[in-house]
C-alpha atoms as a PDB file:
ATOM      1  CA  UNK A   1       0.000   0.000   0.000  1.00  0.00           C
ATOM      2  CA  UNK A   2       1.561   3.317  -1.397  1.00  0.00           C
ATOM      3  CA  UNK A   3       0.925   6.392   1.011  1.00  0.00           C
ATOM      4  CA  UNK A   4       1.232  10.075  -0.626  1.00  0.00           C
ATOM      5  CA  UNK A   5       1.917  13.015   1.914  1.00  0.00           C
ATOM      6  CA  UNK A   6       0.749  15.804  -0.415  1.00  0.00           C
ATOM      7  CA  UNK A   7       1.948  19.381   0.837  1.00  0.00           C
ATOM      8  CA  UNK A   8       0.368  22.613  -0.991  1.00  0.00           C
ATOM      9  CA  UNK A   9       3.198  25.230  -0.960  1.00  0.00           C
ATOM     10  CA  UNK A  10       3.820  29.324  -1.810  1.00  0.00           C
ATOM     11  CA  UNK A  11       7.131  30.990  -0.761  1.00  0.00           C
ATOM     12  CA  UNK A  12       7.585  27.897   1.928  1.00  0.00           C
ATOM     13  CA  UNK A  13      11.260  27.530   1.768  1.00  0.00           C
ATOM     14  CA  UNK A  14      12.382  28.254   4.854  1.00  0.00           C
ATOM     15  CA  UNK A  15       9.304  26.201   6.546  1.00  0.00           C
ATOM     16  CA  UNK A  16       9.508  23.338   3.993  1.00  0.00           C
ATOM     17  CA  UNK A  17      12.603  21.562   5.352  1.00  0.00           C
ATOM     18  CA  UNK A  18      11.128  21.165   9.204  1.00  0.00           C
ATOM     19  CA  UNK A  19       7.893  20.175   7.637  1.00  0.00           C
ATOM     20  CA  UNK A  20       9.632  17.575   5.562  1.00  0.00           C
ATOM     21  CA  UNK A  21      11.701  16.312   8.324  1.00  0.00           C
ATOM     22  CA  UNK A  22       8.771  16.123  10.533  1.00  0.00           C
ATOM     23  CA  UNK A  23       7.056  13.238   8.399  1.00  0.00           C
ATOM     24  CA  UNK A  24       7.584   9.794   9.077  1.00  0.00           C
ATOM     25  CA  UNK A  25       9.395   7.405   7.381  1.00  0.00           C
ATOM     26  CA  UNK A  26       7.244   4.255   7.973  1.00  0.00           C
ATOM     27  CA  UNK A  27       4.003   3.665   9.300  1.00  0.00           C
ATOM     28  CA  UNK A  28       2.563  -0.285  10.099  1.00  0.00           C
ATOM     29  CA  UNK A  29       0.289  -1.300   7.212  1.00  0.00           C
ATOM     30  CA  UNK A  30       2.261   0.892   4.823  1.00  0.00           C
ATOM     31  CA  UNK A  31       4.581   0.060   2.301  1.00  0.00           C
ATOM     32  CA  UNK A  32       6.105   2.775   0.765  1.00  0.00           C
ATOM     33  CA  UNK A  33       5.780   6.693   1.195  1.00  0.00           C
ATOM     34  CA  UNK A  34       6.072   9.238  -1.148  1.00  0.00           C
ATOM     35  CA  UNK A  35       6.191  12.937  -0.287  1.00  0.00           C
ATOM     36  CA  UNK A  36       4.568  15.427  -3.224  1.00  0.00           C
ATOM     37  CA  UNK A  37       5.378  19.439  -3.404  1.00  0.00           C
ATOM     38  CA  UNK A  38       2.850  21.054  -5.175  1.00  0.00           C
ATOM     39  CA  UNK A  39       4.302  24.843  -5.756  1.00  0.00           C
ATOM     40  CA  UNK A  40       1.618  27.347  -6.640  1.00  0.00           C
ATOM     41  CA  UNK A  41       3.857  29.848  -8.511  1.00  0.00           C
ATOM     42  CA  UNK A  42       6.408  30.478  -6.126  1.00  0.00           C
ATOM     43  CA  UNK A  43       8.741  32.891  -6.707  1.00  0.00           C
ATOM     44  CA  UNK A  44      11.622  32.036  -3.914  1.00  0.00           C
ATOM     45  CA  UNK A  45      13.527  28.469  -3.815  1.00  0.00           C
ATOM     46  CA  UNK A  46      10.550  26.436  -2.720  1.00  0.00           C
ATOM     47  CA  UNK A  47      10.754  24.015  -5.280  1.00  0.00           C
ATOM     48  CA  UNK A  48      14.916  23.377  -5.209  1.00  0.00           C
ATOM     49  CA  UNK A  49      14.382  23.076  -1.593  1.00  0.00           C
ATOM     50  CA  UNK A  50      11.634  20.608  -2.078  1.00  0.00           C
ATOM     51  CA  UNK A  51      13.850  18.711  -5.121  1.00  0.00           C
ATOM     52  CA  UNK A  52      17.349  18.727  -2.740  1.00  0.00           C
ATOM     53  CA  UNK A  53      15.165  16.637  -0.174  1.00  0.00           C
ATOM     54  CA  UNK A  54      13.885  14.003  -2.133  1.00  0.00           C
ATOM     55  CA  UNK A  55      10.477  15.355  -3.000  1.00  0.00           C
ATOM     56  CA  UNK A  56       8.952  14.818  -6.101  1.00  0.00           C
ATOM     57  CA  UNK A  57       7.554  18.392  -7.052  1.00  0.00           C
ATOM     58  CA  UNK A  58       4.492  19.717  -9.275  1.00  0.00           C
ATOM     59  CA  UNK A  59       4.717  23.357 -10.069  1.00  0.00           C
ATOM     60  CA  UNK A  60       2.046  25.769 -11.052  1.00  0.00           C
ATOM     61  CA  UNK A  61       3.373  28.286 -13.561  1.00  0.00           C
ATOM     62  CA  UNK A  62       1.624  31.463 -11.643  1.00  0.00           C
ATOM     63  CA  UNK A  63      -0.490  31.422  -8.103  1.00  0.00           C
ATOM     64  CA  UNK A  64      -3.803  29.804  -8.543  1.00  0.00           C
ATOM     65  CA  UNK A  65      -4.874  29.147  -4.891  1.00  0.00           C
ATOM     66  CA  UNK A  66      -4.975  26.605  -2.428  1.00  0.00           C
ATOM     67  CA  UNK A  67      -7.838  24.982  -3.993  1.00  0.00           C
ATOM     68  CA  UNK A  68      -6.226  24.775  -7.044  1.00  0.00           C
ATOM     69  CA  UNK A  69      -3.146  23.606  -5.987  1.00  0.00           C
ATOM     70  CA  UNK A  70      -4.921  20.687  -3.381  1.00  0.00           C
ATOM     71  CA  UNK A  71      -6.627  19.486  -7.156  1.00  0.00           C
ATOM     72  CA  UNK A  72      -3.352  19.455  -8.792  1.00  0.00           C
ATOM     73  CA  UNK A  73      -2.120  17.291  -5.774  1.00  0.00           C
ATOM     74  CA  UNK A  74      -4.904  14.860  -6.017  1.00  0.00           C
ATOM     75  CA  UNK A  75      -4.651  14.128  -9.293  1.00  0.00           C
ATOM     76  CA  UNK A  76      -0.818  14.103  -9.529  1.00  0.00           C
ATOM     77  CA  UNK A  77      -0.851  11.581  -6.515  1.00  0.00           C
ATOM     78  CA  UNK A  78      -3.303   9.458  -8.025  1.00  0.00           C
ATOM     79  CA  UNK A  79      -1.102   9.281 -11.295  1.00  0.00           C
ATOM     80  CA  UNK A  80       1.629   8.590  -8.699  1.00  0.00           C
ATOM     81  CA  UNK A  81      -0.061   5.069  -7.613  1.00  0.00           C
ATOM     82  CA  UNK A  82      -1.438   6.373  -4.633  1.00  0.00           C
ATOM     83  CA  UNK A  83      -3.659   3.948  -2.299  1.00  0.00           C
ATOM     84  CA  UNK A  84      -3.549   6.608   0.702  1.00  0.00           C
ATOM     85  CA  UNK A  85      -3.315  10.534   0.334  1.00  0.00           C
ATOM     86  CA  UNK A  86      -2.324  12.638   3.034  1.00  0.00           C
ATOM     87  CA  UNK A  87      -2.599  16.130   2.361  1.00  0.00           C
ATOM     88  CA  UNK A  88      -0.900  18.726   5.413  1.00  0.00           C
ATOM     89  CA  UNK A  89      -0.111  22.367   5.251  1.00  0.00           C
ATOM     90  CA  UNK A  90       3.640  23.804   4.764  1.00  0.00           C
ATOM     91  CA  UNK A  91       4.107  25.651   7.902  1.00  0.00           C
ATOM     92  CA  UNK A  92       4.395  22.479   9.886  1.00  0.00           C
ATOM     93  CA  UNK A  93       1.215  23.442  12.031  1.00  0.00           C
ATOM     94  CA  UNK A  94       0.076  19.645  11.697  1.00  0.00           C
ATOM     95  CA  UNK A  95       2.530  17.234  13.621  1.00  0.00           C
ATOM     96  CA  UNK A  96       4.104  14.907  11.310  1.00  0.00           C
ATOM     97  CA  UNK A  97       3.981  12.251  14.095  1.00  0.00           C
ATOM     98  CA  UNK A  98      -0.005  12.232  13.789  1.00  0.00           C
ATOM     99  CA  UNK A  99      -0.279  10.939   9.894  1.00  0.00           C
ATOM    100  CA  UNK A 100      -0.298   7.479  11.479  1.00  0.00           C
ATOM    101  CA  UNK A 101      -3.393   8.193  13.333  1.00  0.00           C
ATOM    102  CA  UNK A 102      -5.113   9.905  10.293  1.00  0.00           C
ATOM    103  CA  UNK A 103      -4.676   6.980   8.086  1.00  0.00           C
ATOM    104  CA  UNK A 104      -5.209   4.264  10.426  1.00  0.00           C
ATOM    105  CA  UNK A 105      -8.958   4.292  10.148  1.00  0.00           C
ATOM    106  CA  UNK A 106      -8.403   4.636   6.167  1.00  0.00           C
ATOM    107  CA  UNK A 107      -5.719   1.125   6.478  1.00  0.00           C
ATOM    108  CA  UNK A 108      -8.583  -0.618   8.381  1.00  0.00           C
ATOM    109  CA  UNK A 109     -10.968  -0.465   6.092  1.00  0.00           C
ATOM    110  CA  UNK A 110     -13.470   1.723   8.259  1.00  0.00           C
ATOM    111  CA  UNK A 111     -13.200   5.553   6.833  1.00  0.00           C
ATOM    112  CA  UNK A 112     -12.686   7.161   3.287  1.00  0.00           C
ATOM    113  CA  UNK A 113     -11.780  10.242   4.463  1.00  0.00           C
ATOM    114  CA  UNK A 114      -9.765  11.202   7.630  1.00  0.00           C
ATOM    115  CA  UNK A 115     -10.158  14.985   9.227  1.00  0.00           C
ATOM    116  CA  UNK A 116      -7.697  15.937  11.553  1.00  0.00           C
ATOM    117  CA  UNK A 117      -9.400  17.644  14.617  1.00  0.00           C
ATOM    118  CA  UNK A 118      -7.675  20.321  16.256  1.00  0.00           C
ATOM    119  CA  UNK A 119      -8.175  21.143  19.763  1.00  0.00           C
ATOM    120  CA  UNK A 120     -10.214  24.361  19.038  1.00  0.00           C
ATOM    121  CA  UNK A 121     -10.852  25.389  21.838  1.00  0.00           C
ATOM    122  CA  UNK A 122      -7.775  24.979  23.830  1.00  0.00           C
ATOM    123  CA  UNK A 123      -5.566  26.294  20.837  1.00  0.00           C
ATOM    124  CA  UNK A 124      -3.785  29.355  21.983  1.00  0.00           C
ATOM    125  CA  UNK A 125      -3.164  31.290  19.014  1.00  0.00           C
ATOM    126  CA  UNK A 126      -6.879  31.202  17.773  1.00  0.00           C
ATOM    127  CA  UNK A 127      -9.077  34.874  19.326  1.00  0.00           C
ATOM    128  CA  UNK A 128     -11.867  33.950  20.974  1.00  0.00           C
ATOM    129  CA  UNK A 129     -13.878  35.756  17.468  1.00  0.00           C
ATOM    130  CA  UNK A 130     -11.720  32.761  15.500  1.00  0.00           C
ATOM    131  CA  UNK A 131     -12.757  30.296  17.835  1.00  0.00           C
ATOM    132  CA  UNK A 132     -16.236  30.835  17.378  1.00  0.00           C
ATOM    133  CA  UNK A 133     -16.178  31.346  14.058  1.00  0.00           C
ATOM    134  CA  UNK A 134     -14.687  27.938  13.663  1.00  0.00           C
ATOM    135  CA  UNK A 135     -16.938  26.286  15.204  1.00  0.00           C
ATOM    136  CA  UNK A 136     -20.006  28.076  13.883  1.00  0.00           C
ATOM    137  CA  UNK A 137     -18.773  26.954  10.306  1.00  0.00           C
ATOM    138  CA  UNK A 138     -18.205  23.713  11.421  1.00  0.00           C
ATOM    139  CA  UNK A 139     -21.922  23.535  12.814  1.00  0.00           C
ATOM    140  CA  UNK A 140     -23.278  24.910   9.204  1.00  0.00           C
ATOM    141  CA  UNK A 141     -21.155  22.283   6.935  1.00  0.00           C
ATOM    142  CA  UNK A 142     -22.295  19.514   9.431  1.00  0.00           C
ATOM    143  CA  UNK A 143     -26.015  20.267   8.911  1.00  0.00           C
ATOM    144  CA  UNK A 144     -25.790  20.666   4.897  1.00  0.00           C
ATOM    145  CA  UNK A 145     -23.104  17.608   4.636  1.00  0.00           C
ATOM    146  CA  UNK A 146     -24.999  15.341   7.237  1.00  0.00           C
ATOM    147  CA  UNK A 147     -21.494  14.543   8.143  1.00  0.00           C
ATOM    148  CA  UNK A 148     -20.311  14.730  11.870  1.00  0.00           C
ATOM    149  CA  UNK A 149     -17.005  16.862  11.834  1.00  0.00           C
ATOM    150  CA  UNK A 150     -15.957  19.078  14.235  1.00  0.00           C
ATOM    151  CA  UNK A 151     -13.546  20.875  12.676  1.00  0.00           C
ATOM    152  CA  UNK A 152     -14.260  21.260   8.909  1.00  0.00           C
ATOM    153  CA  UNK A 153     -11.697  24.229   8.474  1.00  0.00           C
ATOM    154  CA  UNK A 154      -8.888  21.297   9.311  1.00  0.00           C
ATOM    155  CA  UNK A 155      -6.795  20.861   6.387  1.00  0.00           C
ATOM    156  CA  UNK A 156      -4.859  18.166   7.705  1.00  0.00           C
ATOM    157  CA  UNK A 157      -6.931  15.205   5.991  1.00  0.00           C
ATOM    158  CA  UNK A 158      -6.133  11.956   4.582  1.00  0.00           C
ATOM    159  CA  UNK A 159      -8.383  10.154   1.251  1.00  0.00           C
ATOM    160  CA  UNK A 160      -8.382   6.633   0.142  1.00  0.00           C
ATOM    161  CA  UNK A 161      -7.670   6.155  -3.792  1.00  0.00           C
ATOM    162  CA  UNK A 162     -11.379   6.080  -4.271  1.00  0.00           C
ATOM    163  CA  UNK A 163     -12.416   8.914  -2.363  1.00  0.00           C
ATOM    164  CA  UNK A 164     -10.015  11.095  -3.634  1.00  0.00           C
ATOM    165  CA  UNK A 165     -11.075  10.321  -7.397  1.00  0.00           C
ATOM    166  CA  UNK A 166     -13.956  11.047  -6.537  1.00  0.00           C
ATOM    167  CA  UNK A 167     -13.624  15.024  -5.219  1.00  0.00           C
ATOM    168  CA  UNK A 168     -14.117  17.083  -7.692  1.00  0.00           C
ATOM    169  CA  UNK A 169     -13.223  21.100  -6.459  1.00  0.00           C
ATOM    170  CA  UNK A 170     -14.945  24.020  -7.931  1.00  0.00           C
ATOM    171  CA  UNK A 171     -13.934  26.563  -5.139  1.00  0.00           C
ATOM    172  CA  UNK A 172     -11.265  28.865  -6.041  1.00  0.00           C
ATOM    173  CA  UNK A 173     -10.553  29.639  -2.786  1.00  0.00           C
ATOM    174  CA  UNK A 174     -10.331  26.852  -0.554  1.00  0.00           C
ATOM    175  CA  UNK A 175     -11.200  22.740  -0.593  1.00  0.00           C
ATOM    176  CA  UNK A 176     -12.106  22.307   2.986  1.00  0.00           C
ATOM    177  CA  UNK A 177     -15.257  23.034   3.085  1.00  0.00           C
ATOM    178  CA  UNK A 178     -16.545  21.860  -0.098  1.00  0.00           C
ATOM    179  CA  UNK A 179     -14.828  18.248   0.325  1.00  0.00           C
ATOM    180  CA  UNK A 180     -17.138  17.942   3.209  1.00  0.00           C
ATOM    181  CA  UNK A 181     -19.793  18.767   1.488  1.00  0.00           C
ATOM    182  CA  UNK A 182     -18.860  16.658  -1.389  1.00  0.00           C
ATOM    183  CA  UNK A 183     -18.120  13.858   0.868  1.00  0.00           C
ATOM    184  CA  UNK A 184     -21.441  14.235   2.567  1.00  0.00           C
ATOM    185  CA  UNK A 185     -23.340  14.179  -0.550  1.00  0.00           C
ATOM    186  CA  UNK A 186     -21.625  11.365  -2.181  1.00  0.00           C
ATOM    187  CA  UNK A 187     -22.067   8.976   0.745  1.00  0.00           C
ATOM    188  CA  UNK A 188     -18.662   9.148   2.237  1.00  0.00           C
ATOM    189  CA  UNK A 189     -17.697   7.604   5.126  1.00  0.00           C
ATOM    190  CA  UNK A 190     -15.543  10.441   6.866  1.00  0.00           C
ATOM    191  CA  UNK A 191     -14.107  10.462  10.381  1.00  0.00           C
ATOM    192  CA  UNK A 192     -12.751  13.081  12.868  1.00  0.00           C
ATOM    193  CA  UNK A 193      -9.694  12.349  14.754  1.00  0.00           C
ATOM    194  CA  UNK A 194      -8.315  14.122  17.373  1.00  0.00           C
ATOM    195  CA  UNK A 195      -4.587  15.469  16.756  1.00  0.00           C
ATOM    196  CA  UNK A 196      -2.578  18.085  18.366  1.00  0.00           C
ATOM    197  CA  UNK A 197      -1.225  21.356  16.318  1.00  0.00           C
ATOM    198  CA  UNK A 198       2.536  22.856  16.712  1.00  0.00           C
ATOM    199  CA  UNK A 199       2.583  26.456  17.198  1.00  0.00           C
ATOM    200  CA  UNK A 200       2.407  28.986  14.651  1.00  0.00           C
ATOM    201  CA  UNK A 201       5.187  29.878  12.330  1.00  0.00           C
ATOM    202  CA  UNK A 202       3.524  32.818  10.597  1.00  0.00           C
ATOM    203  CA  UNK A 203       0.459  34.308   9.902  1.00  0.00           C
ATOM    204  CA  UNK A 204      -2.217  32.448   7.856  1.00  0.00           C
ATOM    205  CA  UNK A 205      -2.415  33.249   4.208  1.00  0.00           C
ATOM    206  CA  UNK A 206      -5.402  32.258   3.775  1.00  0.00           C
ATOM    207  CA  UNK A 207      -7.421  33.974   6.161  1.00  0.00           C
ATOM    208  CA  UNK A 208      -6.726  38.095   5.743  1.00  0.00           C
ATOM    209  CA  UNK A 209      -9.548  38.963   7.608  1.00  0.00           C
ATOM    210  CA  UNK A 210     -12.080  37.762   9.469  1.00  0.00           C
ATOM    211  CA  UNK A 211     -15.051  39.437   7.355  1.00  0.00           C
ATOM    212  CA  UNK A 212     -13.114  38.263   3.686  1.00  0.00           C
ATOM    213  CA  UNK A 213     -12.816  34.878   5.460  1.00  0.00           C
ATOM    214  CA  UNK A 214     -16.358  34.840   6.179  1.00  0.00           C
ATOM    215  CA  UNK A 215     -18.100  36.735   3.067  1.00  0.00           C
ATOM    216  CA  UNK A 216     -15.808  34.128   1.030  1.00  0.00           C
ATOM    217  CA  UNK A 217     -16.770  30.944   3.494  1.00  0.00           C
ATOM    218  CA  UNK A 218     -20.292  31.587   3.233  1.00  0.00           C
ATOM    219  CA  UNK A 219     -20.322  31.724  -0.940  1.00  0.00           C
ATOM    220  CA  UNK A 220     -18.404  28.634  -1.067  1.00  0.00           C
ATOM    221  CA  UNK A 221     -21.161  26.741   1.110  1.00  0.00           C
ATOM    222  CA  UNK A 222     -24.014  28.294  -0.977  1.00  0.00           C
ATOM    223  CA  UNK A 223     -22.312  27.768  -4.325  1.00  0.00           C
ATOM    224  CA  UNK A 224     -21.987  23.880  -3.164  1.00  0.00           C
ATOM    225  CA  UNK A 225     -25.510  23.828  -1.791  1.00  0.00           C
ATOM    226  CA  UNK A 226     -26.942  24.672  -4.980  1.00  0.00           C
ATOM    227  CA  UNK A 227     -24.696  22.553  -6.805  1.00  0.00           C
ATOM    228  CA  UNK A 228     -25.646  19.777  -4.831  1.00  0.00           C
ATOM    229  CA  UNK A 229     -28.392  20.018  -3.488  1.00  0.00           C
ATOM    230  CA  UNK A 230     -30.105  22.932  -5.759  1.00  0.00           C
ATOM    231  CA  UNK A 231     -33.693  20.428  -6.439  1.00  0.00           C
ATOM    232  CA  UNK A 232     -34.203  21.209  -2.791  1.00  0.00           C
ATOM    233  CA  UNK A 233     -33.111  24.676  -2.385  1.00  0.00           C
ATOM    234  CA  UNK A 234     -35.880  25.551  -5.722  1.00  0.00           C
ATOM    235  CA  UNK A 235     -38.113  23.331  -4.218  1.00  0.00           C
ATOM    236  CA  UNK A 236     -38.388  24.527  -0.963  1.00  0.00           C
ATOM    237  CA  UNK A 237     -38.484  28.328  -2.058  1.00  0.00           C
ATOM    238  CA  UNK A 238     -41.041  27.532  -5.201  1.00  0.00           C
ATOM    239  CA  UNK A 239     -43.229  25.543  -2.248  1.00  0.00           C
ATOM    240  CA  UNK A 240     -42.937  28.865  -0.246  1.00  0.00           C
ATOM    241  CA  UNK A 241     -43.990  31.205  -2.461  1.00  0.00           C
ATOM    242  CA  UNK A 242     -46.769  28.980  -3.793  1.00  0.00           C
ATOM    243  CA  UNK A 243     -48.215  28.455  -0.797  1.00  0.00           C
ATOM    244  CA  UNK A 244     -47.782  32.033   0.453  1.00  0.00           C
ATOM    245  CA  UNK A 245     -49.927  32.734  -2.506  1.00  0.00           C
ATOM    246  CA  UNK A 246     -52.353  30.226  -2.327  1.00  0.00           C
ATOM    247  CA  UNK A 247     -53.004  31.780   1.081  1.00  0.00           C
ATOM    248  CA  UNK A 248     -53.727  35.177  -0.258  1.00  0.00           C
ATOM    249  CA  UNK A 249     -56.100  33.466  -2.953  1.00  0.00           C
ATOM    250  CA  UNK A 250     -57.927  31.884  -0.495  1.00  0.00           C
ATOM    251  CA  UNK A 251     -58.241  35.158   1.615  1.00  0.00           C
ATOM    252  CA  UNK A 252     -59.355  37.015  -1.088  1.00  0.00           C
ATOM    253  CA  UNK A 253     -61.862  34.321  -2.103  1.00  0.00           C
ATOM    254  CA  UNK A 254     -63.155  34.555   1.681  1.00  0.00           C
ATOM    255  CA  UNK A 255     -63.710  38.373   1.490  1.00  0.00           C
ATOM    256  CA  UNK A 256     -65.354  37.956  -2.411  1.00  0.00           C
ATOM    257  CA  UNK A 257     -68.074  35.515  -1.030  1.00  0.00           C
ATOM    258  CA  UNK A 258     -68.451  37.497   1.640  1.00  0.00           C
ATOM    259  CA  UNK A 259     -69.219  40.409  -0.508  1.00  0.00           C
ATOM    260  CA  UNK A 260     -65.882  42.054   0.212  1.00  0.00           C
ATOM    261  CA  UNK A 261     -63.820  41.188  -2.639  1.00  0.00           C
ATOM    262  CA  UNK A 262     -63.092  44.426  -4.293  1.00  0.00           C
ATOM    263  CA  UNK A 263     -61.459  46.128  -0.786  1.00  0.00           C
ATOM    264  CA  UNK A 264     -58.798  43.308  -1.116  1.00  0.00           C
ATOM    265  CA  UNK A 265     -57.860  43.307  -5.411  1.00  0.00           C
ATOM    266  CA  UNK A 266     -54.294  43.466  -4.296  1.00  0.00           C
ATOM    267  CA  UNK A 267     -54.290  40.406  -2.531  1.00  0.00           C
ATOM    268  CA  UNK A 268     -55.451  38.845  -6.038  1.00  0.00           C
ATOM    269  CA  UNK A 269     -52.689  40.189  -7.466  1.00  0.00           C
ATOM    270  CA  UNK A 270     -49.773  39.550  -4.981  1.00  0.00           C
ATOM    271  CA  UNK A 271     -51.685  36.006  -5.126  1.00  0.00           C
ATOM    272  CA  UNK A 272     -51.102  35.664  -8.648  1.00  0.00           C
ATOM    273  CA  UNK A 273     -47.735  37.364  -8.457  1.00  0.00           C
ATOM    274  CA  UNK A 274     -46.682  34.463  -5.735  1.00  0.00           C
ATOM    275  CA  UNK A 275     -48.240  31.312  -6.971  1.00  0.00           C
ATOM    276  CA  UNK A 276     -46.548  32.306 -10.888  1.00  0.00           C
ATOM    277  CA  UNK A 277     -43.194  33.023  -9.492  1.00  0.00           C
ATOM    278  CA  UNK A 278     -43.509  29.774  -6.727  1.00  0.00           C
ATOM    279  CA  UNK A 279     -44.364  27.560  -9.608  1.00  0.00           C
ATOM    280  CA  UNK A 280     -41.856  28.915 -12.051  1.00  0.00           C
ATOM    281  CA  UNK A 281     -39.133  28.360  -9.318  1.00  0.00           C
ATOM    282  CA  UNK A 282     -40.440  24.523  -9.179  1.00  0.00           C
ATOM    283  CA  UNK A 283     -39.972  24.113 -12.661  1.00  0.00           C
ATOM    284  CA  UNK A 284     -36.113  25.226 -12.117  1.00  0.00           C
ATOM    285  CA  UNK A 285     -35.473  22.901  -9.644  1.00  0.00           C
ATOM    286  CA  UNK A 286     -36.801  20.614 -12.185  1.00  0.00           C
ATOM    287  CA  UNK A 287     -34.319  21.375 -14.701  1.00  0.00           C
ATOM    288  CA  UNK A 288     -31.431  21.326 -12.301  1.00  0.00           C
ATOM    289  CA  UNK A 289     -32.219  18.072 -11.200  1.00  0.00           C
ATOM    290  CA  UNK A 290     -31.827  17.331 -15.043  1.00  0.00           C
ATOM    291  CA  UNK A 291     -28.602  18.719 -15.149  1.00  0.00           C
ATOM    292  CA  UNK A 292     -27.226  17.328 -11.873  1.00  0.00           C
ATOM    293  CA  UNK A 293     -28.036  14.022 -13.116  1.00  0.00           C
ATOM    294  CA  UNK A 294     -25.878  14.795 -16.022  1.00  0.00           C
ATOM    295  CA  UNK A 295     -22.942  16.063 -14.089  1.00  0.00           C
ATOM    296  CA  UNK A 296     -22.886  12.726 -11.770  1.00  0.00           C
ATOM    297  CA  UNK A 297     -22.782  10.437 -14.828  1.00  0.00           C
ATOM    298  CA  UNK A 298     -20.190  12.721 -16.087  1.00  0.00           C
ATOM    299  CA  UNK A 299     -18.728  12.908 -12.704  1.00  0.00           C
ATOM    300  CA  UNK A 300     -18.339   9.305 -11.988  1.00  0.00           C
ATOM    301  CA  UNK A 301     -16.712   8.970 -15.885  1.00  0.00           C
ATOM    302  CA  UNK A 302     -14.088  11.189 -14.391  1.00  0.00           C
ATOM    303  CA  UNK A 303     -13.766   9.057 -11.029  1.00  0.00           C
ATOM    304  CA  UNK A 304     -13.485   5.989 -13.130  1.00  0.00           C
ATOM    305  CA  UNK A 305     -10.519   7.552 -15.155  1.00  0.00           C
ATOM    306  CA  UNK A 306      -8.646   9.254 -12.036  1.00  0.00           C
ATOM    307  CA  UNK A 307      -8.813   6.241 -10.110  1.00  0.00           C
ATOM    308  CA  UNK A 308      -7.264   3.971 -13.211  1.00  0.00           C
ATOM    309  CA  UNK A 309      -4.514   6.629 -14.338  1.00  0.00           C
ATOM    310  CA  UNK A 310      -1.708   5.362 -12.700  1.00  0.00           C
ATOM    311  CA  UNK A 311      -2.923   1.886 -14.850  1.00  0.00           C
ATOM    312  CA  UNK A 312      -2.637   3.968 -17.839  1.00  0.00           C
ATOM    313  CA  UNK A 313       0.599   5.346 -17.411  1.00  0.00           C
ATOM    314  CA  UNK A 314       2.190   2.240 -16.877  1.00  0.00           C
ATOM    315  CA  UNK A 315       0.914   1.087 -20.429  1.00  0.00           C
ATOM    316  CA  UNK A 316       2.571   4.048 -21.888  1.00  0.00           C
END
């Protein structure tokens, strides 16, 4: 069984060489690891560093992102032969010495996706605001993924082969949250494990600011809800307004045969106005239903292919 530690990276060369020596170099059930740089247009010695100590590197021409980069490390690991993918952050703030523990549950045959759990709340370089922030978001991804993880933000996770062919990321800004998601959706068997963090070695990149973080957090989770789960999003707001105008129709049919009708015209016409716009929003979620069909067929092509590319380039 091949295990791939995949490490996202941007300017990370004088982090990159404690991260690297932080990893382990066996784990039981294991039988070979491979380490995998992905550098997102770098522009200092990142990638030499990552070359002079035995890294096999993937380099993105200009910055993308972290989501982009986490996609380019999926698929270059699964071309790689992967069975196991670990994926951990550059500044060494997950503990190399915990990988075993993320990809034990993965070995046994009783997870396809790991999440590394951090100890929120204790963690003393997170403000109180960032603690609850963290866990608010956490509470909102559990609820739309029907998944139970604590700490979704956590970007110390591990995939089997299949689950990772399987994640597709449309996020240009970051893959935590939408894995979940994706993971929930698709039937997923993810776990939380506990794991300790080291302390901070800079700021984060990621998050400037608390309102970007959250203005950009919150369109990521309704861009995923609507890919995913948009037949009950059009559903549920076409039933509203339906019924909110069936109401009114109703009312104004109660004042008519009472002799009243022609006080209460505008309820006919915010009645009509409702039930028309309710019903028009039904046929949507029709449609997109349609189309999400589509995209899992097409989805599950591309699974099929990801999963079987290191097959492929073997033939070559």
């Amino acid at each position: 069984m091949k295990l791939v530690i995949q490490i996202p990276c941007l300017n990370e060369q004088e982090t990159l060489p404690e991260t690297i020596r932080d990893l382990p170099k066996k784990i039981a059930g294991i039988d070979s690891i491979e380490l995998l740089i992905i550098d997102d247009g770098s522009d200092d010695e990142t990638a030499a560093v990552a070359k002079k100590l035995g890294a096999k590197v993937v380099r993105h021409p200009h910055n993308r992102g972290l989501a982009a980069a986490f996609s380019t490390g999926l698929d270059a690991a699964l071309k790689m032969g992967a069975d196991i993918i670990v994926n951990t952050d550059a500044d060494n703030q997950y503990p190399g010495s915990e990988i075993p523990a993320i990809v034990a549950p993965i070995i046994a045959g009783k997870a396809d996706v790991v999440i590394g759990a951090r100890p929120i709340s204790k963690h003393p370089h997170f403000s109180p605001i960032k603690k609850a922030l963290q866990k608010l978001g956490s509470w909102v991804v559990r609820a739309v993924s029907g998944t139970s993880v604590p700490d979704a933000p956590s970007g110390f996770r591990a995939f089997s082969r299949d689950a990772a062919s399987r994640i597709n990321i449309f996020s240009s800004y970051t893959y935590t949250l939408e894995t979940i998601i994706q993971c929930g959706v698709k039937n997923m068997r993810v776990v939380s494990v506990p794991i300790s963090v080291n302390s901070d070695t800079r700021e984060s990149r990621l998050v400037k600011s608390i309102r970007s973080y959250i203005i950009k957090s919150v369109l990521t989770i309704g861009k995923i809800i609507l890919l995913y789960r948009s037949f009950r999003f059009f559903m549920l707001i076409g039933s509203l307004l339906f019924v909110g105008g069936s109401v009114l129709g109703l009312r104004f049919l109660f004042y008519y045969v009472a002799g009243g009708g022609a006080g209460h015209i505008q309820s006919l016409i915010l009645a009509a106005v409702l039930m028309i716009s309710g019903f028009q929003t039904i046929l949507i979620g029709i449609v997109t239903d349609l189309v999400a069909s589509n995209r899992k067929l097409l989805e599950e092509v591309r699974a099929f292919q990801r999963f079987h590319s290191d097959e492929a380039k073997q033939k070559l």
